[in-house]
C-alpha atoms as a PDB file:
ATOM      1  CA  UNK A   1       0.000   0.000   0.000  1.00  0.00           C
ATOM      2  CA  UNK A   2       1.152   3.428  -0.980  1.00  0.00           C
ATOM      3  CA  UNK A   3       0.670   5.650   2.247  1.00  0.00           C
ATOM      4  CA  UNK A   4       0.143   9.367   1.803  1.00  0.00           C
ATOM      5  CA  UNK A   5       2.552  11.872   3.398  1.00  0.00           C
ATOM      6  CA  UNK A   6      -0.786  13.281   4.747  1.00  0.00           C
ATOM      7  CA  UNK A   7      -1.404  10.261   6.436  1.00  0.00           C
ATOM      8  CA  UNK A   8       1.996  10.445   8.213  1.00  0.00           C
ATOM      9  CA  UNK A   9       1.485  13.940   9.415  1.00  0.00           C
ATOM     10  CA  UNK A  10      -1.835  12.965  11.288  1.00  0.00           C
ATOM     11  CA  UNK A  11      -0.480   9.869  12.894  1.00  0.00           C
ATOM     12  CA  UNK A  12       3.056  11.558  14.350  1.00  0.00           C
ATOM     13  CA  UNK A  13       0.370  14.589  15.059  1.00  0.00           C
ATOM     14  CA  UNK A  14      -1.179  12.320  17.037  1.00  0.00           C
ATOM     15  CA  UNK A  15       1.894  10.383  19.078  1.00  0.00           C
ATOM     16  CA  UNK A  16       3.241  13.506  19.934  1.00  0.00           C
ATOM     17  CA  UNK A  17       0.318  14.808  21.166  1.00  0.00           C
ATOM     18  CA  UNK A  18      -1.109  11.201  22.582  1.00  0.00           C
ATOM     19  CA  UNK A  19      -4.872  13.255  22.338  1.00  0.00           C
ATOM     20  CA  UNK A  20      -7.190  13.330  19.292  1.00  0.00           C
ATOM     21  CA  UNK A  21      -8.643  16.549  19.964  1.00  0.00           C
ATOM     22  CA  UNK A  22      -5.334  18.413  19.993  1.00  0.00           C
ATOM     23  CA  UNK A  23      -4.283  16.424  17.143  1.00  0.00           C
ATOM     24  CA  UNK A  24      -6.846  17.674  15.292  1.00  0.00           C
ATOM     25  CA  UNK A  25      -7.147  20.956  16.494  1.00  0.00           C
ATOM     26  CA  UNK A  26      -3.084  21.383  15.473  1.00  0.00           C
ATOM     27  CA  UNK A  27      -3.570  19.789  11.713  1.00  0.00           C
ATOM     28  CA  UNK A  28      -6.797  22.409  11.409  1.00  0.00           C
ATOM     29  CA  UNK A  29      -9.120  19.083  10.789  1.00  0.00           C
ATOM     30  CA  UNK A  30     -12.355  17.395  12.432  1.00  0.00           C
ATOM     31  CA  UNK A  31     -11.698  15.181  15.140  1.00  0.00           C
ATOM     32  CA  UNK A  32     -14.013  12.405  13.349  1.00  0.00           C
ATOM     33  CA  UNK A  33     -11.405  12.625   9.951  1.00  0.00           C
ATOM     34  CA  UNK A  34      -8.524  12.428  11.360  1.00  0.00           C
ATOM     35  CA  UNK A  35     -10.206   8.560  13.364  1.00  0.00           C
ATOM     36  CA  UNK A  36     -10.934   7.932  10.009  1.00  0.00           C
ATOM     37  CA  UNK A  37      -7.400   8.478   8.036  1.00  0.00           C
ATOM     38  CA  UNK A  38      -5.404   6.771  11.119  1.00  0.00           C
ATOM     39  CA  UNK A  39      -8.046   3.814  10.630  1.00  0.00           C
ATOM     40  CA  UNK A  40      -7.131   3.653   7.038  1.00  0.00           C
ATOM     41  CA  UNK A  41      -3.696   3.799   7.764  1.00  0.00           C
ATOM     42  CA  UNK A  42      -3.875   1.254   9.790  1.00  0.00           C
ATOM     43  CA  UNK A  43      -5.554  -1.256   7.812  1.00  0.00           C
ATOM     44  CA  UNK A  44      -3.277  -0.632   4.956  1.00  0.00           C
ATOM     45  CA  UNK A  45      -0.265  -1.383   7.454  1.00  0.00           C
ATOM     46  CA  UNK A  46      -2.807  -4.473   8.825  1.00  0.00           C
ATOM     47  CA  UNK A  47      -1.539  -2.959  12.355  1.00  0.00           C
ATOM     48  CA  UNK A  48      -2.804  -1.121  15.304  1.00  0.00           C
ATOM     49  CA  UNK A  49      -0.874   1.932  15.878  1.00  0.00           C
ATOM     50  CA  UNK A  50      -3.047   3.157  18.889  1.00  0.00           C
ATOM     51  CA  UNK A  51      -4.721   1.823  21.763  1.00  0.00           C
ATOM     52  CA  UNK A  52      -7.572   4.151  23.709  1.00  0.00           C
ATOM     53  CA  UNK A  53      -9.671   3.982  25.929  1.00  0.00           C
ATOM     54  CA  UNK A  54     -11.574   6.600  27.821  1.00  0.00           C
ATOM     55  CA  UNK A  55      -8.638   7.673  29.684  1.00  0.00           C
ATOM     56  CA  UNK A  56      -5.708   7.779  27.255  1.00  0.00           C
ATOM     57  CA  UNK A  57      -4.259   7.247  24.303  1.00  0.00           C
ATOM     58  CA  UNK A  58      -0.834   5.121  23.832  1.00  0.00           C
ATOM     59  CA  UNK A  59       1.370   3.987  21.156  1.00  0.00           C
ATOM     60  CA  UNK A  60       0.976   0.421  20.392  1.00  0.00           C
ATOM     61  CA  UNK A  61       4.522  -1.569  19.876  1.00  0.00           C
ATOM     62  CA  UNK A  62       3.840  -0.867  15.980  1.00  0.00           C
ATOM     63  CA  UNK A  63       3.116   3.082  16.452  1.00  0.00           C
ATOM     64  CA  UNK A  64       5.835   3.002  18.130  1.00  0.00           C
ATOM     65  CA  UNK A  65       8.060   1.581  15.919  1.00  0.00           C
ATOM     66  CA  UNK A  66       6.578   3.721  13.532  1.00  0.00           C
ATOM     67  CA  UNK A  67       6.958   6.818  14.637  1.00  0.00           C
ATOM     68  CA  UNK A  68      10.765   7.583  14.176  1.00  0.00           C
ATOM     69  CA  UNK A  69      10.699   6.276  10.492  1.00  0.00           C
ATOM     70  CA  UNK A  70       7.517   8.325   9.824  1.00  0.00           C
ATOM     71  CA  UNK A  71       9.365  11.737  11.181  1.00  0.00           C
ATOM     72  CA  UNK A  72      12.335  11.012   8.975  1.00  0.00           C
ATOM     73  CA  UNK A  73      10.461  10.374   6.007  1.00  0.00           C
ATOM     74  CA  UNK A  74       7.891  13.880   6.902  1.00  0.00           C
ATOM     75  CA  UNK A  75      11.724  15.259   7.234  1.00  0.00           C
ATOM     76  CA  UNK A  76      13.504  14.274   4.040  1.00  0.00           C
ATOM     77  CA  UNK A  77       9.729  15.289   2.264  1.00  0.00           C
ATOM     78  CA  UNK A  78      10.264  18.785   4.003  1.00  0.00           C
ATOM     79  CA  UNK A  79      13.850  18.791   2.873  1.00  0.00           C
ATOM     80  CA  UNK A  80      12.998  17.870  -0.272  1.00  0.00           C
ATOM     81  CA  UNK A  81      10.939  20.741  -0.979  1.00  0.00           C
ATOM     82  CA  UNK A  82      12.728  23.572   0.410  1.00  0.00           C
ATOM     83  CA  UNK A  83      15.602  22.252  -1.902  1.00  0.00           C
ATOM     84  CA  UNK A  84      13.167  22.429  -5.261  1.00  0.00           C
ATOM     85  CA  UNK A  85      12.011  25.655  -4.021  1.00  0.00           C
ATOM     86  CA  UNK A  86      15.561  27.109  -3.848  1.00  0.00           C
ATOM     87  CA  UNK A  87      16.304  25.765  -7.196  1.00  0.00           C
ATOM     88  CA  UNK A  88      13.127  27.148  -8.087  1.00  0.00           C
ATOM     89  CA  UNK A  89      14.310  30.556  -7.061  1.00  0.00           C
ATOM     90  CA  UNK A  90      17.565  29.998  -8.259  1.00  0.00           C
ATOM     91  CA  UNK A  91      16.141  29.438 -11.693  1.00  0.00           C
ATOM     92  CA  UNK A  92      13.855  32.416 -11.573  1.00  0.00           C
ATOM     93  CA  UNK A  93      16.724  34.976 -10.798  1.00  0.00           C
ATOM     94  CA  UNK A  94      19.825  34.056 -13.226  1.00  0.00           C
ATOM     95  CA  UNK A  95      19.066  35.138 -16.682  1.00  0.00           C
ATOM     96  CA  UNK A  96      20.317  33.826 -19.894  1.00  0.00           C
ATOM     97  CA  UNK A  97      22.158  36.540 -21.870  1.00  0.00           C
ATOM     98  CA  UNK A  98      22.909  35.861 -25.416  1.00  0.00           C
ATOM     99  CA  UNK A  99      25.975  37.708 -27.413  1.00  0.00           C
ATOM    100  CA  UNK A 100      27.198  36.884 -30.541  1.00  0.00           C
ATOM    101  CA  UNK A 101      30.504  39.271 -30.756  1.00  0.00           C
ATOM    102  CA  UNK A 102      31.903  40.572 -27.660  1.00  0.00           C
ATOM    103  CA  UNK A 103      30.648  43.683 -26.775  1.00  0.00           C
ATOM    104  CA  UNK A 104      33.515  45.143 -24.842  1.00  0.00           C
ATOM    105  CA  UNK A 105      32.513  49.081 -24.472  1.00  0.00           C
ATOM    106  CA  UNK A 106      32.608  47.633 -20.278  1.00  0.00           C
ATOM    107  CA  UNK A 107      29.120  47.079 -20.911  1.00  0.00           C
ATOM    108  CA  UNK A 108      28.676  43.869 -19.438  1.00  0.00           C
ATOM    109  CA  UNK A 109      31.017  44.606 -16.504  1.00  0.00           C
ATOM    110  CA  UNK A 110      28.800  47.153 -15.242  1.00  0.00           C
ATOM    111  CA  UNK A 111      25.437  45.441 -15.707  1.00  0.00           C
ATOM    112  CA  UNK A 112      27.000  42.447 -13.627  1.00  0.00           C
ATOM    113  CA  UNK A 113      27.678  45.164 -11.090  1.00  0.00           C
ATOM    114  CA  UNK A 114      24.179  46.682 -11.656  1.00  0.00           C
ATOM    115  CA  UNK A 115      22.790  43.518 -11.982  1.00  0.00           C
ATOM    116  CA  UNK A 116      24.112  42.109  -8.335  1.00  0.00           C
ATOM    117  CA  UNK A 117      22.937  45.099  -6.703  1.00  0.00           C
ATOM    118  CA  UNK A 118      19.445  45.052  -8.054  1.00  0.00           C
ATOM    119  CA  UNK A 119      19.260  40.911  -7.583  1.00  0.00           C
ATOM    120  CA  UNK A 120      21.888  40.201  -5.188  1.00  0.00           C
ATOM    121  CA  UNK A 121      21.063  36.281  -5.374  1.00  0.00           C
ATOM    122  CA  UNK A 122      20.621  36.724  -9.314  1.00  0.00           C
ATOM    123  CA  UNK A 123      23.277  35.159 -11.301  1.00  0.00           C
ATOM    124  CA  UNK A 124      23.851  36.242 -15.520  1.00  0.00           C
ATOM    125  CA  UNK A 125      24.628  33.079 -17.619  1.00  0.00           C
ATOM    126  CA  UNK A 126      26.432  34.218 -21.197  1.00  0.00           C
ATOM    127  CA  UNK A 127      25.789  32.208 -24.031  1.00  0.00           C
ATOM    128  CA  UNK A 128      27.805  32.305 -27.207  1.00  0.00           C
ATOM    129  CA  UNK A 129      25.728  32.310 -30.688  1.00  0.00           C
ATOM    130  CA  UNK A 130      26.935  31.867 -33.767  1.00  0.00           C
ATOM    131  CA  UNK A 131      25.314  34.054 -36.428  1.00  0.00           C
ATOM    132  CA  UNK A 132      23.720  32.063 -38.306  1.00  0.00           C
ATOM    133  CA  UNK A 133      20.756  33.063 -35.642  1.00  0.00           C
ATOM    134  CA  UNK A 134      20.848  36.858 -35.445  1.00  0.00           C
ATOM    135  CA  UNK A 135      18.383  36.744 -32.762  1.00  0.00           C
ATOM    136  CA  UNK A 136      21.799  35.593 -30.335  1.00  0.00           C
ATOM    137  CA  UNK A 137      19.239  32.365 -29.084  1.00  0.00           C
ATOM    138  CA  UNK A 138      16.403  35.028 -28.814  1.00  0.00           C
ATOM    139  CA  UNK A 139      13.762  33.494 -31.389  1.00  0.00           C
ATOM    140  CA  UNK A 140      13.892  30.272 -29.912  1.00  0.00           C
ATOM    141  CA  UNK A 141      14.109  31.048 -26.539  1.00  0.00           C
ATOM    142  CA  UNK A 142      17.856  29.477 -26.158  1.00  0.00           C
ATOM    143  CA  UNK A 143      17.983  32.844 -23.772  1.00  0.00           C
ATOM    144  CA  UNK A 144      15.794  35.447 -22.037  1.00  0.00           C
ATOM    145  CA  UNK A 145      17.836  38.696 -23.500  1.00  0.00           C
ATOM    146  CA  UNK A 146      20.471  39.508 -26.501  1.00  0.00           C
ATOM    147  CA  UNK A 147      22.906  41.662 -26.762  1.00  0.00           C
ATOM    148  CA  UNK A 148      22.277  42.234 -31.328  1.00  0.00           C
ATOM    149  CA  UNK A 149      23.448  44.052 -34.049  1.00  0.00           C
ATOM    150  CA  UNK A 150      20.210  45.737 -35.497  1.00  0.00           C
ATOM    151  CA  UNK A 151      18.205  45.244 -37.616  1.00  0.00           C
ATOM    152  CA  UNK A 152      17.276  41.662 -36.444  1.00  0.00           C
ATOM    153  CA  UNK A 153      14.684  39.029 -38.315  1.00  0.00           C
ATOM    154  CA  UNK A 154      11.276  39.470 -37.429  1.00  0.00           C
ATOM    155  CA  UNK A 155      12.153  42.164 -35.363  1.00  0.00           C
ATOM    156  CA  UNK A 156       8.494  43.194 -34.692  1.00  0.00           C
ATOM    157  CA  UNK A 157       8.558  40.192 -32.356  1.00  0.00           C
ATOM    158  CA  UNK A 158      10.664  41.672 -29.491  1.00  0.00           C
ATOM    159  CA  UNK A 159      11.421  44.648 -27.488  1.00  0.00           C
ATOM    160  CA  UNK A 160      14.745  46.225 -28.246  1.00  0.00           C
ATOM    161  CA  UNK A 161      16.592  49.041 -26.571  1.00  0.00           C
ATOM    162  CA  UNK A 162      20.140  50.781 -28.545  1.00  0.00           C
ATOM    163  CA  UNK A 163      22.673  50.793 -26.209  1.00  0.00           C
ATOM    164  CA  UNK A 164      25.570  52.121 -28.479  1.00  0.00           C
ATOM    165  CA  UNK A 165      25.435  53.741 -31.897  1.00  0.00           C
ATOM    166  CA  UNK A 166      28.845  53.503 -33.651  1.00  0.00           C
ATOM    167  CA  UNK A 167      29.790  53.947 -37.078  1.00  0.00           C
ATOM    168  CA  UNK A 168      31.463  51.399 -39.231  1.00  0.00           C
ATOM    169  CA  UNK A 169      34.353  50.266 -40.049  1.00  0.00           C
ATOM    170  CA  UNK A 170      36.068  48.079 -42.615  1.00  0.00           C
ATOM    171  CA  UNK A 171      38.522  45.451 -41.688  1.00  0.00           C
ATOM    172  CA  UNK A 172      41.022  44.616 -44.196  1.00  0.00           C
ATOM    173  CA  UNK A 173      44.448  42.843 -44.454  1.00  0.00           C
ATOM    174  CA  UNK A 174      47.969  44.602 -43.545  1.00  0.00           C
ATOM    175  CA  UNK A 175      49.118  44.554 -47.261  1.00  0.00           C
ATOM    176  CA  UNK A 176      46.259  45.552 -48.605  1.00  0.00           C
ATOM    177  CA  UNK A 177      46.277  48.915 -51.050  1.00  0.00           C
ATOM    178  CA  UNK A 178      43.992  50.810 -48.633  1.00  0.00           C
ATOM    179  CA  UNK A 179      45.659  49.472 -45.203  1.00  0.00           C
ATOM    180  CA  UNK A 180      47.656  52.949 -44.752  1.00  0.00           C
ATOM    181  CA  UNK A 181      44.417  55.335 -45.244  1.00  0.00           C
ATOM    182  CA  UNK A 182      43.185  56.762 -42.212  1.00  0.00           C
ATOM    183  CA  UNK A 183      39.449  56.719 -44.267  1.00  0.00           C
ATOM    184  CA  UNK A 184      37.518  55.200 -46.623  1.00  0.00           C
ATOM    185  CA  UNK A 185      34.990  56.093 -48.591  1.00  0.00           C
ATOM    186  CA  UNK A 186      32.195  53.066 -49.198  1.00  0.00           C
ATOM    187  CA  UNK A 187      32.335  53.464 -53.008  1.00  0.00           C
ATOM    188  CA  UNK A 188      35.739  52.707 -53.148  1.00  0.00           C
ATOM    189  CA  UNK A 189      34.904  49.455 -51.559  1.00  0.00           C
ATOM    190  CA  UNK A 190      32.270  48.088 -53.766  1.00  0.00           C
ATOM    191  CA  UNK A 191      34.364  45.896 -55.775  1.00  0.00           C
ATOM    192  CA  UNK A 192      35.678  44.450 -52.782  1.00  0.00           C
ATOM    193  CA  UNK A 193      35.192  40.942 -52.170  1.00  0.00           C
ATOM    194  CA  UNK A 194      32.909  40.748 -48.773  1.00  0.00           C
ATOM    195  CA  UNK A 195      32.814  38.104 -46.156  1.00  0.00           C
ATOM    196  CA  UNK A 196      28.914  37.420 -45.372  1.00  0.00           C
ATOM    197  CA  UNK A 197      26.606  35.935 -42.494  1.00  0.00           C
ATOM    198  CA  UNK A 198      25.021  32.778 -43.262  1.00  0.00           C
ATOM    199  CA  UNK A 199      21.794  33.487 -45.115  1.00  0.00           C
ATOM    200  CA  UNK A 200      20.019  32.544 -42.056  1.00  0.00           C
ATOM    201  CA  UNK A 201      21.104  36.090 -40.562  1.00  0.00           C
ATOM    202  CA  UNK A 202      18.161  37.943 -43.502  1.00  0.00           C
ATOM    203  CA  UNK A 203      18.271  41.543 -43.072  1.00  0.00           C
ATOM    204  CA  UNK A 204      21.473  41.680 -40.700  1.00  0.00           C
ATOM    205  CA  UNK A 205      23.322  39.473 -43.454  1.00  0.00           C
ATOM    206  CA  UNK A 206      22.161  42.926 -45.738  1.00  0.00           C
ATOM    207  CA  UNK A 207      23.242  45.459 -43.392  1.00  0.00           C
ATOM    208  CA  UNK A 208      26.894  44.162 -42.824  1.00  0.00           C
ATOM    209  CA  UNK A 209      27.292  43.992 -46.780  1.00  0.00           C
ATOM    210  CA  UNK A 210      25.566  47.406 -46.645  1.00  0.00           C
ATOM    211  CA  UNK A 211      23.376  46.283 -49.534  1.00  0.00           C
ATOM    212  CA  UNK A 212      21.154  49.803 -49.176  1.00  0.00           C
ATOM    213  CA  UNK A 213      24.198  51.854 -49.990  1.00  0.00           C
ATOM    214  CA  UNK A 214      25.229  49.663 -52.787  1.00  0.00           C
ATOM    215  CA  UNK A 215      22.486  51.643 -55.456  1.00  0.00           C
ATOM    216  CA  UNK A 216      21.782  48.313 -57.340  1.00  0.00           C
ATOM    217  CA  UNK A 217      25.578  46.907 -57.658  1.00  0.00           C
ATOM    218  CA  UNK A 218      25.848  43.013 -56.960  1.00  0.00           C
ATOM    219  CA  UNK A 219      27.949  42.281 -54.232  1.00  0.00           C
ATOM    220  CA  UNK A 220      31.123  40.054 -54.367  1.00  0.00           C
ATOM    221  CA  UNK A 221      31.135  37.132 -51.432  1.00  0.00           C
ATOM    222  CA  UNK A 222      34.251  35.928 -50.459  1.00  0.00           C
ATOM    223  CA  UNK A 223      33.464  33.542 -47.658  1.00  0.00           C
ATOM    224  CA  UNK A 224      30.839  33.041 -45.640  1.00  0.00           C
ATOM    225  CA  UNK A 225      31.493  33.355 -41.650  1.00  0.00           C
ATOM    226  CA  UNK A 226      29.393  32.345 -38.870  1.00  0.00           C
ATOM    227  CA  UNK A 227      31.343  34.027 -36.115  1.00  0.00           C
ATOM    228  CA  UNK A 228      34.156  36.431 -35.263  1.00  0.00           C
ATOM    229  CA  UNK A 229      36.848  33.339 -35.688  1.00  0.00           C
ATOM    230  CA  UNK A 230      35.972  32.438 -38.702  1.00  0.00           C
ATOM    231  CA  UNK A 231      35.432  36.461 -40.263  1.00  0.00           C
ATOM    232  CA  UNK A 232      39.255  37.340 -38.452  1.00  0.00           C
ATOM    233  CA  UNK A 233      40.719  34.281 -39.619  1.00  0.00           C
ATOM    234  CA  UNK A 234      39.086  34.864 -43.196  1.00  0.00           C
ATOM    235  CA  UNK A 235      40.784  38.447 -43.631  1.00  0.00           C
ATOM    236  CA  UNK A 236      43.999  37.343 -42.493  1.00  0.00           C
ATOM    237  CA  UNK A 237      43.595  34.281 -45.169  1.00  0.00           C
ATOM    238  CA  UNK A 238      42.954  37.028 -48.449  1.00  0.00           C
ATOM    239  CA  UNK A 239      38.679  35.781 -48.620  1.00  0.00           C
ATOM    240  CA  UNK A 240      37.606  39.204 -48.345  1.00  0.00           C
ATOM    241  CA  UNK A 241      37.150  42.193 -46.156  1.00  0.00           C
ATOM    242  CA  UNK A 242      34.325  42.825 -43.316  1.00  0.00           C
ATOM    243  CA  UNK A 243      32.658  45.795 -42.154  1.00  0.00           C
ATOM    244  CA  UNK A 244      32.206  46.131 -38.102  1.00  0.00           C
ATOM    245  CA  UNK A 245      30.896  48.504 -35.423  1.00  0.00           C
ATOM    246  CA  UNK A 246      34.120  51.198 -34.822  1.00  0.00           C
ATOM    247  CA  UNK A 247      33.069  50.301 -31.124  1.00  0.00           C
ATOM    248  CA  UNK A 248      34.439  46.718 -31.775  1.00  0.00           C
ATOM    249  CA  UNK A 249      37.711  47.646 -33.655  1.00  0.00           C
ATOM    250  CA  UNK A 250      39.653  47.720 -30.450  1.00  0.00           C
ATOM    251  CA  UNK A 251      38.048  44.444 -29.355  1.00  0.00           C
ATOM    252  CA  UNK A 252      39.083  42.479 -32.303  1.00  0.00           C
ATOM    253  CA  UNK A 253      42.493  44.247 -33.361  1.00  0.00           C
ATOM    254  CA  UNK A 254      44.764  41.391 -34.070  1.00  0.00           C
ATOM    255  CA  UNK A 255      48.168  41.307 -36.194  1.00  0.00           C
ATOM    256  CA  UNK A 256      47.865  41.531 -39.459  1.00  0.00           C
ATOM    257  CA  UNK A 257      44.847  43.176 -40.118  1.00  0.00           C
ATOM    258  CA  UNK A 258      43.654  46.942 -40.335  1.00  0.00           C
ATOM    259  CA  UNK A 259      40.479  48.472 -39.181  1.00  0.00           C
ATOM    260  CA  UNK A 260      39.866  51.988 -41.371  1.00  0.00           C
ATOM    261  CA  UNK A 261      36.416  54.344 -40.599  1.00  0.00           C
ATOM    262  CA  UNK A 262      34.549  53.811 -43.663  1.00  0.00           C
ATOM    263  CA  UNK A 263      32.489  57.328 -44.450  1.00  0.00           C
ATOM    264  CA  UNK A 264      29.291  57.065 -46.287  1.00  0.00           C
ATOM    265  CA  UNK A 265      27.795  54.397 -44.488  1.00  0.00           C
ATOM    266  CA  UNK A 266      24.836  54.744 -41.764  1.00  0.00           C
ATOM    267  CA  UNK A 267      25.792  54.348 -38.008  1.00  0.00           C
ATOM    268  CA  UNK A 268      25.472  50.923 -36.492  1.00  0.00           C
ATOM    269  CA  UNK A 269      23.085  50.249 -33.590  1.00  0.00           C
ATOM    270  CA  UNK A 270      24.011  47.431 -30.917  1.00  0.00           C
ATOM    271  CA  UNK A 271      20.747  46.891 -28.899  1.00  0.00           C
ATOM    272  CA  UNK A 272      19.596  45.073 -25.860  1.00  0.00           C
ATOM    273  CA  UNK A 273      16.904  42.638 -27.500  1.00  0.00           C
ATOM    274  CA  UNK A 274      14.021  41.022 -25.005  1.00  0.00           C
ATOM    275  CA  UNK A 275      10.577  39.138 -26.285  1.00  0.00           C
ATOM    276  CA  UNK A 276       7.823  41.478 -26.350  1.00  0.00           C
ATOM    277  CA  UNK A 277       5.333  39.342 -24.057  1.00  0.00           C
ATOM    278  CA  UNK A 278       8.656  38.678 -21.759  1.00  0.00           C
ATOM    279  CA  UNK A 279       6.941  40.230 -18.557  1.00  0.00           C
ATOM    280  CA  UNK A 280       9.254  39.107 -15.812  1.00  0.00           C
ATOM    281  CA  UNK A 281      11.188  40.903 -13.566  1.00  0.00           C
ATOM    282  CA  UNK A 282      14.241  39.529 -13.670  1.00  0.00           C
ATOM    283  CA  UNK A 283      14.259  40.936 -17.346  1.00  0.00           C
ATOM    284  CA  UNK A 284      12.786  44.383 -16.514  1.00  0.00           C
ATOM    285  CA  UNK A 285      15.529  44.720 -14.213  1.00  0.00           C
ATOM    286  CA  UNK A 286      18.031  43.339 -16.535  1.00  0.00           C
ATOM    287  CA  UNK A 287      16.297  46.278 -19.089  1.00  0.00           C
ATOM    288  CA  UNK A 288      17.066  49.107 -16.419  1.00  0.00           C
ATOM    289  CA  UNK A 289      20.364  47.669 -15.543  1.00  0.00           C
ATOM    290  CA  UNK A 290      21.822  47.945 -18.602  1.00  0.00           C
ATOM    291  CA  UNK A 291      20.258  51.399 -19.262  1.00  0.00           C
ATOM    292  CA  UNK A 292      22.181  52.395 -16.077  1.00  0.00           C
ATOM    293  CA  UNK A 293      24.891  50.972 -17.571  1.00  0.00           C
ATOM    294  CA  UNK A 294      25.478  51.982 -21.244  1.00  0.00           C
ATOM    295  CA  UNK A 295      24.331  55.462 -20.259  1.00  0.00           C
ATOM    296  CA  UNK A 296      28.446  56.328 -21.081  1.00  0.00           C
ATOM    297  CA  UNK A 297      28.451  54.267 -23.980  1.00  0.00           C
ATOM    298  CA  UNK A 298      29.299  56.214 -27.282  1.00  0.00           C
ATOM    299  CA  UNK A 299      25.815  57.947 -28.930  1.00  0.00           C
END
């Protein structure tokens, strides 16, 4: 017989208090249900746990033998659920951040800092996306808020807030005839052979091969990267040249190549992304944290 925790409760209820009426008075329960559970409990056991009379109430050699196994299993129960419920809690105050470059721009230092004062048992867990989902594990729900490059696919579907507006750069190889300019215009780039987002990127894939500003002329694809390994490691290698956020030149400087502002081009926009119908407050105060925090960022 499967015995319910309930019934456990009533019958230590019960040996501690060696009185029905207290018994039931404590558990908040008629006198006559609580007889009627401990006489179901004890015909599934097919032992008497009490014997009364008029007088008193006693534990029978069974109740008694009972009683320290029932308070350890009403223990480990009680144990069990304050452990769920702090996992519970746990669960309900880290938040899943998705990023897809590096940000740098100390953004993320200060919204930990922000973020541990406004949750101080909150915890931030940063996932790495490759771009081949511009949403950085937005869209399907791989993470509560992104860190993205706008515009983003079906960008109607979430919340966004710019946290830096930067304008671009191009990213080309030492040797290459425009490495020693200290500018470039975008029309002197259009023959250029690009390196490109996967397809899966749509309108961001557009914007970082500045497609609007092209007035109708095909662009060249060198390679096609799906993160900031892969683009670095494709410049150095001759497959083209890349256009990033002047924000994350510093970040990805590396030997070898050349970062040079490109004029002509519209700024880029690096925005905290949440779902629309995302209501919760640990991302409200994820929202405001970041605010707080990329209120020195450059505008």
């Amino acid at each position: 017989m499967d015995t319910h925790l309930r019934d456990l409760r009533y019958f230590v209820a019960i040996a501690e208090e060696l009185n029905f009426t207290r018994a039931a008075e404590r558990l908040f329960v008629s006198q006559p249900a609580l007889s009627k559970q401990i006489r179901q409990l004890e015909e599934g056991l097919r032992a008497r746990l009490f014997d009364r009379d008029r007088r008193a109430v006693t534990l029978t050699t069974a109740g008694a033998a009972l009683l320290p196994a029932a308070r350890e299993v009403i223990r480990c129960w009680d144990e069990a659920q304050r452990v769920v419920g702090d996992a519970v809690a746990a669960e309900a105050a880290s938040l899943r951040v998705g990023l897809s470059t590096s940000v740098g721009r100390g953004l993320l230092q200060r919204a930990r800092e922000g973020y541990a004062v406004r949750r101080p048992n909150g915890r931030l867990q940063i996932r790495q996306i490759d771009w081949d989902d511009a949403t950085a594990g937005l869209a399907d729900g791989r993470v509560d808020v992104a860190l993205v490059w706008l515009p983003l696919p079906n960008q109607e579907a979430f919340a966004t807030r710019v946290v830096a507006t930067e304008p671009r750069c191009v990213v080309v190889r030492e040797d290459h005839p425009l490495a020693g300019r200290s500018e470039v215009a975008f029309a002197e780039l259009l023959d250029e052979p690009f390196l490109a987002l996967p397809p899966a990127a749509g309108p961001l894939r557009d914007y970082w091969l500045a497609i609007d500003h092209r007035e109708g002329r095909p662009v060249r694809v060198g390679a096609t990267v799906s993160n900031a390994d892969e683009t670095f490691a494709a410049v150095e290698e001759g497959s083209g040249i890349v256009l990033i956020a002047a924000g994350n030149a510093a970040i990805y400087q590396r030997p070898g190549t050349v970062a040079i502002p490109v004029s002509g081009l519209s700024p880029s926009e690096l925005a905290l992304a949440w779902r629309a119908d995302d209501h919760r407050g640990t991302v409200r105060d994820f929202v405001e944290t970041l605010r707080d925090a990329s209120s020195g960022s450059p505008r």
